[in-house]
Every structure is written in structure tokens, then in C-alpha cells.
C-alpha atoms as a PDB file:
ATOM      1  CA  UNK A   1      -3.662  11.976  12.019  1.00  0.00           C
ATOM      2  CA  UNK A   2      -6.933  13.006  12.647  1.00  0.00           C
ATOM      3  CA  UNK A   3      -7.088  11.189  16.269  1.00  0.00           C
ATOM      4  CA  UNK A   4      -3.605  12.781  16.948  1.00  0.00           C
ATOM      5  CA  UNK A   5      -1.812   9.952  16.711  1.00  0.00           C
ATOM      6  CA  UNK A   6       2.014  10.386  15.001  1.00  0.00           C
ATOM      7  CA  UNK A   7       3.057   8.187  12.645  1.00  0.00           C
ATOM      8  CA  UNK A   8       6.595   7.686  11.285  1.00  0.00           C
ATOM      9  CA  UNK A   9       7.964   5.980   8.734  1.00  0.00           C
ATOM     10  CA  UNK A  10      11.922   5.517   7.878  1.00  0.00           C
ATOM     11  CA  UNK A  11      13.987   3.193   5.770  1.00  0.00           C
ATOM     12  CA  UNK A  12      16.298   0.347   8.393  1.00  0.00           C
ATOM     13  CA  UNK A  13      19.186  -1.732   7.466  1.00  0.00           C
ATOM     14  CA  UNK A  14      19.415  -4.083  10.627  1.00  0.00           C
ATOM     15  CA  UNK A  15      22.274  -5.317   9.268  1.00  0.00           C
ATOM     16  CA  UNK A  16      24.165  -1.791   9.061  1.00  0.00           C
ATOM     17  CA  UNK A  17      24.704   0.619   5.854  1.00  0.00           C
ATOM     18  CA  UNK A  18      25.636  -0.409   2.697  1.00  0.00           C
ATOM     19  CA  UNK A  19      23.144  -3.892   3.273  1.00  0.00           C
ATOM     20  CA  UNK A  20      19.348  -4.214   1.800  1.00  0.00           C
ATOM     21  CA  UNK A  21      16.925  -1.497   3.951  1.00  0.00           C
ATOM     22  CA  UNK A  22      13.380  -1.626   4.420  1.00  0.00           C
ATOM     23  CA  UNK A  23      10.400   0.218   5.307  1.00  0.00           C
ATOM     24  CA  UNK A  24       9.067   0.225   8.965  1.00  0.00           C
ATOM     25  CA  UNK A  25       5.804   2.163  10.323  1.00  0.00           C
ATOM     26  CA  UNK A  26       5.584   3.073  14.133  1.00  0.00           C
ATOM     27  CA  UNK A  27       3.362   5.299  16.015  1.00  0.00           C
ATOM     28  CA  UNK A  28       2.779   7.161  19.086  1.00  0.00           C
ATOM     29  CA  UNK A  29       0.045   7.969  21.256  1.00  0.00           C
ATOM     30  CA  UNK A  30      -0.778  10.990  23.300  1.00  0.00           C
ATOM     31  CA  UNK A  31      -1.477   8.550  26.127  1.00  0.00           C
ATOM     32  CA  UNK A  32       1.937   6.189  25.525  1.00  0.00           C
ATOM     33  CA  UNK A  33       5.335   7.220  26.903  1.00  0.00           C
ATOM     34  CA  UNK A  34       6.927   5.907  23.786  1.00  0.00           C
ATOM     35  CA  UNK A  35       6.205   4.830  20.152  1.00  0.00           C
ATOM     36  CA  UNK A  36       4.784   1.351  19.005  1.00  0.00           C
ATOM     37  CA  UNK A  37       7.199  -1.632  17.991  1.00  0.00           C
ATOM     38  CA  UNK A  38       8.183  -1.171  14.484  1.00  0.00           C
ATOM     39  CA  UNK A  39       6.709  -2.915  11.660  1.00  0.00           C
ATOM     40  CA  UNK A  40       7.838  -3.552   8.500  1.00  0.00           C
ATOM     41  CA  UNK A  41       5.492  -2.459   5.832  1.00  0.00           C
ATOM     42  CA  UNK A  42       8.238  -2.881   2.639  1.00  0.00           C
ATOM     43  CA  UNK A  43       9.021  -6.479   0.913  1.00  0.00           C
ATOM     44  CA  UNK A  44      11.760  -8.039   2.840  1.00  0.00           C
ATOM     45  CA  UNK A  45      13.092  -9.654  -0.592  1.00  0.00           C
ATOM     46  CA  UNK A  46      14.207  -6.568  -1.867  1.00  0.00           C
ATOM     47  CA  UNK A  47      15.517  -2.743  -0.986  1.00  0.00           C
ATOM     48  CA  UNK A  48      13.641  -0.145  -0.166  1.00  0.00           C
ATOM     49  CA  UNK A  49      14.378   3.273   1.160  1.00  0.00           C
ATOM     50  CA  UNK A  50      13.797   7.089   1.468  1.00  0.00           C
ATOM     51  CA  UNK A  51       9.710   6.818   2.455  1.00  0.00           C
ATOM     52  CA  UNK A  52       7.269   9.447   2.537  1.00  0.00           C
ATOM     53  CA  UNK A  53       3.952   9.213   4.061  1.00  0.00           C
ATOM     54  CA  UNK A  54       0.786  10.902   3.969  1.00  0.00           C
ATOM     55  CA  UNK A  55      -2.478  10.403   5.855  1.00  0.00           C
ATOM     56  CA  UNK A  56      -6.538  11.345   4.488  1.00  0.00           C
ATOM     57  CA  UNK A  57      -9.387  12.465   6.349  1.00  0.00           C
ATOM     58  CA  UNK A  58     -10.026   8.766   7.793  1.00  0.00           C
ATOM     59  CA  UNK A  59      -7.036   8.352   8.936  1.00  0.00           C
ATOM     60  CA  UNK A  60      -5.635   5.700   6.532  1.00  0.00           C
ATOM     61  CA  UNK A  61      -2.033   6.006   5.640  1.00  0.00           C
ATOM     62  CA  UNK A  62      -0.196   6.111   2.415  1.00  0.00           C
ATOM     63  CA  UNK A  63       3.519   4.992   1.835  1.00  0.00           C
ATOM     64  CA  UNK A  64       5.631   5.606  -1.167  1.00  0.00           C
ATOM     65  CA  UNK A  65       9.258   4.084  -1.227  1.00  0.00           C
ATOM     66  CA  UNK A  66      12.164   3.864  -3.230  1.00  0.00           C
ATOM     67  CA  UNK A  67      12.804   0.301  -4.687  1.00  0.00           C
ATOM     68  CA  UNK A  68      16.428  -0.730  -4.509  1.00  0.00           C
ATOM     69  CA  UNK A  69      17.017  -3.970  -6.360  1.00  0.00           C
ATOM     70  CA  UNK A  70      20.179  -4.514  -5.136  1.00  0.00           C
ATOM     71  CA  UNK A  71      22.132  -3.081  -2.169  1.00  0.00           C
ATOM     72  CA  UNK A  72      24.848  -1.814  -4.790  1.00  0.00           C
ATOM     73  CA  UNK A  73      22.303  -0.235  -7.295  1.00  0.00           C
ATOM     74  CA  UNK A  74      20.734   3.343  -7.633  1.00  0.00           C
ATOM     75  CA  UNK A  75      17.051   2.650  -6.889  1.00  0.00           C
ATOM     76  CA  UNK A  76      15.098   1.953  -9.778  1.00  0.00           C
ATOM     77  CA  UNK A  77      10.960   2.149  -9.067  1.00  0.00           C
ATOM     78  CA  UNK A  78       8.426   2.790  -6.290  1.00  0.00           C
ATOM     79  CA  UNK A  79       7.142   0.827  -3.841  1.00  0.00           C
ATOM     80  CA  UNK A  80       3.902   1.457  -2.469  1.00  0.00           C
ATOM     81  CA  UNK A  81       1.241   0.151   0.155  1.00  0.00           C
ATOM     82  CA  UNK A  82      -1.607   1.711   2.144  1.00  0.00           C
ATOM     83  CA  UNK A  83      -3.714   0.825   5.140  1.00  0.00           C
ATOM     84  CA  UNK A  84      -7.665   0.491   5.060  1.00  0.00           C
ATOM     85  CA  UNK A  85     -10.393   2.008   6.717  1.00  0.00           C
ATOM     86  CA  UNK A  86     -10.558  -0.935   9.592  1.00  0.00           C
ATOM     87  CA  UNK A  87      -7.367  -0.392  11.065  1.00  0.00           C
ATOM     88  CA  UNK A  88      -3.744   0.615  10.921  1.00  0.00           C
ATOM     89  CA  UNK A  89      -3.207  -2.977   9.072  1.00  0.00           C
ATOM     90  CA  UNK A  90      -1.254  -2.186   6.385  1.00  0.00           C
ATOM     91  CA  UNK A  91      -1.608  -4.040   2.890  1.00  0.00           C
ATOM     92  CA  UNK A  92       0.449  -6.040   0.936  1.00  0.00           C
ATOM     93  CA  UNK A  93       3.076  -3.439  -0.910  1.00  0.00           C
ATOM     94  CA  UNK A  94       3.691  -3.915  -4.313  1.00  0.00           C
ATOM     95  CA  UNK A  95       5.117  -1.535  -6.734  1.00  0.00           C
ATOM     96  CA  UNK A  96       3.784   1.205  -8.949  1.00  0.00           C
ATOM     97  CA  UNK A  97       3.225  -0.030 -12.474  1.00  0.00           C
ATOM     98  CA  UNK A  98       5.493   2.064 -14.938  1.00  0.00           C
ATOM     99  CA  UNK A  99       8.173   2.998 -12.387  1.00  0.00           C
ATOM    100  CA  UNK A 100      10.378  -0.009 -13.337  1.00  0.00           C
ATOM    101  CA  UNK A 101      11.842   0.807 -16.580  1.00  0.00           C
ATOM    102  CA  UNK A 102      13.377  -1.508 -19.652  1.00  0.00           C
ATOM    103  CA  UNK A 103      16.423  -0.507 -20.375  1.00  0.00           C
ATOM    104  CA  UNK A 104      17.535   0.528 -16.911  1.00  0.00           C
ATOM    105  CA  UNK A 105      17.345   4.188 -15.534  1.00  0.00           C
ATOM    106  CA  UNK A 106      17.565   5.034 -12.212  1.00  0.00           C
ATOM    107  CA  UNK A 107      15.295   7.082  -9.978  1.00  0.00           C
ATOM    108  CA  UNK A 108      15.766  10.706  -8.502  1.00  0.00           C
ATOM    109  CA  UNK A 109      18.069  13.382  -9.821  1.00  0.00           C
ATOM    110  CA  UNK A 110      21.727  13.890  -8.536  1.00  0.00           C
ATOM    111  CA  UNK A 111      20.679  15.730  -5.777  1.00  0.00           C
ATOM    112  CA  UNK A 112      19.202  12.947  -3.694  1.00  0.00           C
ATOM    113  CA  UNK A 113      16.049  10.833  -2.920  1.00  0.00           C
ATOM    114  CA  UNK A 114      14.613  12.933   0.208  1.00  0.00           C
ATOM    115  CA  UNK A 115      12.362  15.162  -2.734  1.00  0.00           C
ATOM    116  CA  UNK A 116       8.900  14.707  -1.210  1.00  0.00           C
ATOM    117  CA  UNK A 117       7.061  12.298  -4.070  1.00  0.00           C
ATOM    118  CA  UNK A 118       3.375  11.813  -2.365  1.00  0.00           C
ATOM    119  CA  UNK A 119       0.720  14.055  -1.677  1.00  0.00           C
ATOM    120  CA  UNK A 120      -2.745  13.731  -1.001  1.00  0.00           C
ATOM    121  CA  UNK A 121      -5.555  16.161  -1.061  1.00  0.00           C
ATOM    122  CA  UNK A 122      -9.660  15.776  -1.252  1.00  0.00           C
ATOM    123  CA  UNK A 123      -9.202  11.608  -1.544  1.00  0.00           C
ATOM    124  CA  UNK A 124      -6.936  12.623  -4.223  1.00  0.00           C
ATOM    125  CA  UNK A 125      -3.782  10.729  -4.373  1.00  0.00           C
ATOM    126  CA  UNK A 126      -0.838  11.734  -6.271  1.00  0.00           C
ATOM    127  CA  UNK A 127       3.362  10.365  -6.737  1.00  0.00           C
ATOM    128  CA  UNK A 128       5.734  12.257  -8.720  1.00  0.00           C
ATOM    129  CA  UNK A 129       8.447   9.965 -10.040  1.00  0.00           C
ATOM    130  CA  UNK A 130      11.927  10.596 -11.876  1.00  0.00           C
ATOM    131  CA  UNK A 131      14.240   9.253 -14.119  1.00  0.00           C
ATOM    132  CA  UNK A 132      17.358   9.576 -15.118  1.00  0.00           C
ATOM    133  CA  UNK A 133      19.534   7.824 -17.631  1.00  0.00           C
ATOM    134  CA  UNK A 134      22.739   9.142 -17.669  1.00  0.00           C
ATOM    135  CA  UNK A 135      23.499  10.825 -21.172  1.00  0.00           C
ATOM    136  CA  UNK A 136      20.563  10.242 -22.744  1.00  0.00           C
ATOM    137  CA  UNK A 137      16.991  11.252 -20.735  1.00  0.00           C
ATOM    138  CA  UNK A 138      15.245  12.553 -17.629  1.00  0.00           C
ATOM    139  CA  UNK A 139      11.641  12.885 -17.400  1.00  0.00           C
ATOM    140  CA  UNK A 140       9.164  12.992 -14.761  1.00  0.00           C
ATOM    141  CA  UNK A 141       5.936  10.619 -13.994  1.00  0.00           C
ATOM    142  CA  UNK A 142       2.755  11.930 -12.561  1.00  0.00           C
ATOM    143  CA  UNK A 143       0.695   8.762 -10.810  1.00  0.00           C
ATOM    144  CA  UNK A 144      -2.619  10.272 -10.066  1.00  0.00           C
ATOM    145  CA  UNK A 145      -5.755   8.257  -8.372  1.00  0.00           C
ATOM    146  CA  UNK A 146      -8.874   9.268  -6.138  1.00  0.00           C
ATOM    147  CA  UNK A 147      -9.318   6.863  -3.032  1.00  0.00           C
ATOM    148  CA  UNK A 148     -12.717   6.260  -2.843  1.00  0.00           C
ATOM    149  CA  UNK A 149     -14.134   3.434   0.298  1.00  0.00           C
ATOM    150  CA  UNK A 150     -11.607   0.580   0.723  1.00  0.00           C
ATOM    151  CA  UNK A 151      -9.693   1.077  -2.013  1.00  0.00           C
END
């Protein structure tokens, strides 16, 4: 970030592979030998995996995750939360209206779920999102929003 502090984010299954991940935010200091205890920023109920991060002018940090319903599902919708300006507190996630779809599709392509899906440029915020139902459609979602204050 701005202060030169590195932040990571990274999906954890505690419990080994093949089990429910989540989310978890650390970060390191110039001044630390090491980086922070982890924190999970994800819902605990539920999956979620393959993060990517970005960070704006004020240093306040965006995460975008894939939503895993089940540990034996595709993922299916984003996950999303965001820190304020007062701090590296992060808010309650919650996911992305119009990312869970009726009937089911999954998310991504074939190819795998590393594709980068957030950027962020002049307080604007933007998350790409794919579909795919197999045999019948694939389309892709553009979420755009300006951050403005506390928002």
C-alpha cells in the first residue's frame, strides 16, 4: 500500500484439501521480522477460495472471492468485503448481488479460477465475473462502482 505495508490474501482449508476453505488477510511491515496473525475475512459458514485483492489511494483494501457452497461443488458466486478508511478492520463480507444464479451455473471457465477478477483505478471499482453452464451458456458480468468516503 501506500505506507508500504504488504498485504496478502489466500484461500485456507485448516482442515486439509478437499474440506470448506476460507479467506484470510495478513500483512507485513517494513519494521516486523514476519507477517501479522492471519485473519479470516470470508464467512466461515460457507467456501470460499481463489482471492484477489486490490488496494486505493487511502489505503483501504478490496477482496473478491470465489463462493463455494459446498466443498464438492464448482464455485458458484462472489464473495466480497472491504476495509474502511479508519483502519485495516475489515467489514462484514457478503456476496455480490447477481453472481448467484437460478438454475445453477458455475463460475470461471475450464481453465481455472486464478483469472484476476478485481481492479481498481481513480476510486473506481470494478469485478469481472463468469459463467458457465455446461451445454447451454457462458457469459461474462461486469460489476462496476466508484468508492467515494466510507463507502
Amino acid at each position: 500500500d501506500n505506507d508500504g505495508v504488504t498485504h496478502l490474501v489466500y484461500g485456507e482449508s485448516p482442515e486439509g484439501p478437499f474440506v470448506q476453505y476460507h479467506v484470510v488477510h495478513t500483512r507485513w511491515d517494513a519494521d516486523r521480522s514476519e507477517f501479522e496473525e492471519p485473519t479470516i475475512i470470508s464467512s466461515t459458514d460457507e467456501g470460499a477460495h481463489f482471492p484477489s485483492l486490490a488496494v486505493d489511494a487511502e489505503n483501504r483494501l478490496f477482496v473478491v472471492w470465489e463462493h463455494y457452497p459446498t466443498p464438492d461443488q464448482r464455485p458458484s458466486g462472489l464473495g466480497f468485503t472491504h476495509t474502511g478508511t479508519e483502519g485495516q478492520r475489515f467489514r462484514a463480507p457478503s456476496m455480490i448481488p447477481n453472481t448467484l444464479n437460478d438454475p445453477p451455473t458455475f463460475n470461471g471457465n475450464l481453465q481455472g479460477n486464478l483469472t484476476r477478477k478485481l481492479a481498481l483505478k481513480n476510486n473506481a471499482l470494478s469485478v469481472v465475473h463468469s459463467v458457465f453452464r455446461p451445454g447451454t451458456e457462458s457469459r461474462i458480468q461486469l460489476f462496476r462502482a466508484v468508492i467515494d468516503g466510507e463507502q
